[in-house]
Protein backbone atom coordinates (compact mmCIF):
# COMPACT_ATOMS: atom_id res chain seq x y z
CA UNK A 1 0.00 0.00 0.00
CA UNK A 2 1.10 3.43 -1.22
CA UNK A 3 1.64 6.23 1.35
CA UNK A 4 0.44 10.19 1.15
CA UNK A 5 3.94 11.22 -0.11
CA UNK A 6 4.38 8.22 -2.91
CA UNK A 7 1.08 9.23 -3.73
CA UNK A 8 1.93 12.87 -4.08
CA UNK A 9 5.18 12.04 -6.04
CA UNK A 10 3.59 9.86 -8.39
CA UNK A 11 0.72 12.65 -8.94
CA UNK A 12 3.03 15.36 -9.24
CA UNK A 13 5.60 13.16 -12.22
CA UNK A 14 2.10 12.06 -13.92
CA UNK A 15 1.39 15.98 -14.29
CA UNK A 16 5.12 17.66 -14.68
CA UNK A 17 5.80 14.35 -17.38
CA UNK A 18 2.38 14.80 -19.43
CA UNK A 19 2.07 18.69 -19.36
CA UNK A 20 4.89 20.50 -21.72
CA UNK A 21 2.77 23.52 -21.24
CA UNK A 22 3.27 23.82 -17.20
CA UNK A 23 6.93 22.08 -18.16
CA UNK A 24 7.80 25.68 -19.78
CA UNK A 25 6.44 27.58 -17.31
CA UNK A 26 8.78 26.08 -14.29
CA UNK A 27 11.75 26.24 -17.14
CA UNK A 28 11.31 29.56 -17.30
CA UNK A 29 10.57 30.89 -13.97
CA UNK A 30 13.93 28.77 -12.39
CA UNK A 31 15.49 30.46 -15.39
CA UNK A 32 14.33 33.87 -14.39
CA UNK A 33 15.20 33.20 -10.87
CA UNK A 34 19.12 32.26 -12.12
CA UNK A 35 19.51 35.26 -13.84
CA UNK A 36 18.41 37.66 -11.06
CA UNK A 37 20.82 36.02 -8.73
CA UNK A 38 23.40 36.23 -11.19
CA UNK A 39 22.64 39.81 -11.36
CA UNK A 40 21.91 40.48 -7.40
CA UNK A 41 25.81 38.16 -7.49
CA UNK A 42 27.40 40.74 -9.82
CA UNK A 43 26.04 43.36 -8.19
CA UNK A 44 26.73 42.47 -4.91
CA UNK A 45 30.57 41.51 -6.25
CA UNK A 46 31.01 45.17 -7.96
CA UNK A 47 29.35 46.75 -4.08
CA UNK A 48 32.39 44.46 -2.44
CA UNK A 49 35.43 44.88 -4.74
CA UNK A 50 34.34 48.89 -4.95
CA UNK A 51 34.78 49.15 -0.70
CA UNK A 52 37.88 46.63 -0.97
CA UNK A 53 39.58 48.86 -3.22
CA UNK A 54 38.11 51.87 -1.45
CA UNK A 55 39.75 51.03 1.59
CA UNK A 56 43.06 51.82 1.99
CA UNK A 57 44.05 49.41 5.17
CA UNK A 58 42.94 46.46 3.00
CA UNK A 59 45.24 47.54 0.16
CA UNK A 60 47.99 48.01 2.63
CA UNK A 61 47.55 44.95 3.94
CA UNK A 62 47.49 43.25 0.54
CA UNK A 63 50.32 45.31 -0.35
CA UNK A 64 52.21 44.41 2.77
CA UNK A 65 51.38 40.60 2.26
CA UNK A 66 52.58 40.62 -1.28
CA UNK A 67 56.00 42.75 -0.15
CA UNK A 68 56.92 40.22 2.94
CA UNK A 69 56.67 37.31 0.30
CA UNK A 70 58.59 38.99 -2.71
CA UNK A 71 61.29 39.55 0.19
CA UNK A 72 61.12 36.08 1.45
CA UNK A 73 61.31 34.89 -1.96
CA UNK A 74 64.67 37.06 -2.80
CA UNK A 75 66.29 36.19 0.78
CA UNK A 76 65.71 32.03 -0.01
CA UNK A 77 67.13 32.98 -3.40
CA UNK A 78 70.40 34.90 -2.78
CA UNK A 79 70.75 32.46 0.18
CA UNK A 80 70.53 29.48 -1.85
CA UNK A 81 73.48 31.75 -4.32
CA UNK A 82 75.62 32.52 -1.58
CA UNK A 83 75.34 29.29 -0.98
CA UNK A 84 76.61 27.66 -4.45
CA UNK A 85 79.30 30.73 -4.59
CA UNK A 86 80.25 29.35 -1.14
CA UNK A 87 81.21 25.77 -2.60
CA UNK A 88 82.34 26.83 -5.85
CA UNK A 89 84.87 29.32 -3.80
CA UNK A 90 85.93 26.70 -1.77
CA UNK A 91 86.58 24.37 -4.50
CA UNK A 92 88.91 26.75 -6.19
CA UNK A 93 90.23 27.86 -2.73
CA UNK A 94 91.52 23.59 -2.46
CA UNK A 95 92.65 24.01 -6.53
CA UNK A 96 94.67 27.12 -5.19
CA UNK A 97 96.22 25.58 -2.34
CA UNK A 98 97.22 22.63 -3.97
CA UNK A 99 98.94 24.66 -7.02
CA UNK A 100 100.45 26.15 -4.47
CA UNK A 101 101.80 23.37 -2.88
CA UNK A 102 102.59 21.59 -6.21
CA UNK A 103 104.65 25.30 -6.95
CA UNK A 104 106.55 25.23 -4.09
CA UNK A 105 107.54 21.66 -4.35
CA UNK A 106 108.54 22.54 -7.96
CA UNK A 107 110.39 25.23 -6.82
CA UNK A 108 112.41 23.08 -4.17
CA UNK A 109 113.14 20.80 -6.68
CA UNK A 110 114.54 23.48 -8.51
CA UNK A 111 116.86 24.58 -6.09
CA UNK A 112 117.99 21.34 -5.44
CA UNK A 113 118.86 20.74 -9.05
CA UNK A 114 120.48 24.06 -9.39
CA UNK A 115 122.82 22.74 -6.36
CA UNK A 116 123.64 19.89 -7.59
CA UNK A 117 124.56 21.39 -11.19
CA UNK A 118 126.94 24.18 -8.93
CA UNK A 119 128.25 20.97 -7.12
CA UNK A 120 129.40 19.36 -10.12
CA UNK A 121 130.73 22.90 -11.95
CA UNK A 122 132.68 23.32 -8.39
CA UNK A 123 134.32 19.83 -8.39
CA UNK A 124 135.15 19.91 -12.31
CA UNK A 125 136.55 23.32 -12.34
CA UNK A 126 139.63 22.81 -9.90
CA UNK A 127 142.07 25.92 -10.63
CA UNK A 128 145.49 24.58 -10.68
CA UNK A 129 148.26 27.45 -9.83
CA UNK A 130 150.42 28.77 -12.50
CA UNK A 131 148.47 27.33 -15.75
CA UNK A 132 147.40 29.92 -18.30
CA UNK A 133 144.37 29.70 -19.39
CA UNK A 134 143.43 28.40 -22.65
């Protein structure tokens, strides 16, 4: 057995699915009803942004919001530079100091050579008294 509400339902589908005349009419009036609150929306959106922009404490604050982040933004960015600059000084820094080392080793050997060469000039060029030189 059918209750009041099936009752109503199937009463109410019989006439909404049979009458393309009363069909229209809902169409229309839920179509009306959109538009207006589309309108009453935009309207009511132009009111808001119009006392947003209006008031200057709002724009400061938006202004203020969008400054901190820009800064943030720039201090991660030249941190994460001084940061690569960092390593890429330090890596020369250890290419320095070991051409420096490798120089100085060089430069040892060098002087070694250079004493042994005077060593041997020394022992090979005895003077012997009274010979004229050729």
């Amino acid at each position: 057995m059918a209750t009041e509400g099936e009752d109503i339902k199937s009463h109410l589908f019989k006439l909404f699915s049979t009458d393309r005349d009363l069909i229209s009419k809902i169409a229309e009036a839920l179509s009306s009803t959109i538009v207006d609150l589309v309108i009453k929306s935009e309207e009511f959106i132009n009111v808001v942004t119009e006392k947003l922009v209006k008031d200057e404490n709002i724009i400061e604050s938006v202004v203020n919001k969008i400054g901190e982040s820009a800064k943030q933004e720039v201090y991660e960015s030249l941190s994460y530079d001084q940061k690569c600059l960092e390593d890429k000084y330090s890596e020369l820094n250890a290419k320095l100091e070991k051409l420096v080392a490798d120089l100085e080793k060089n430069r040892l050997k060098q002087i070694d050579e250079l004493d042994s060469i005077n060593q041997y000039g020394r022992r090979n060029c005895i003077l012997i008294a009274y010979m004229a030189l050729l």
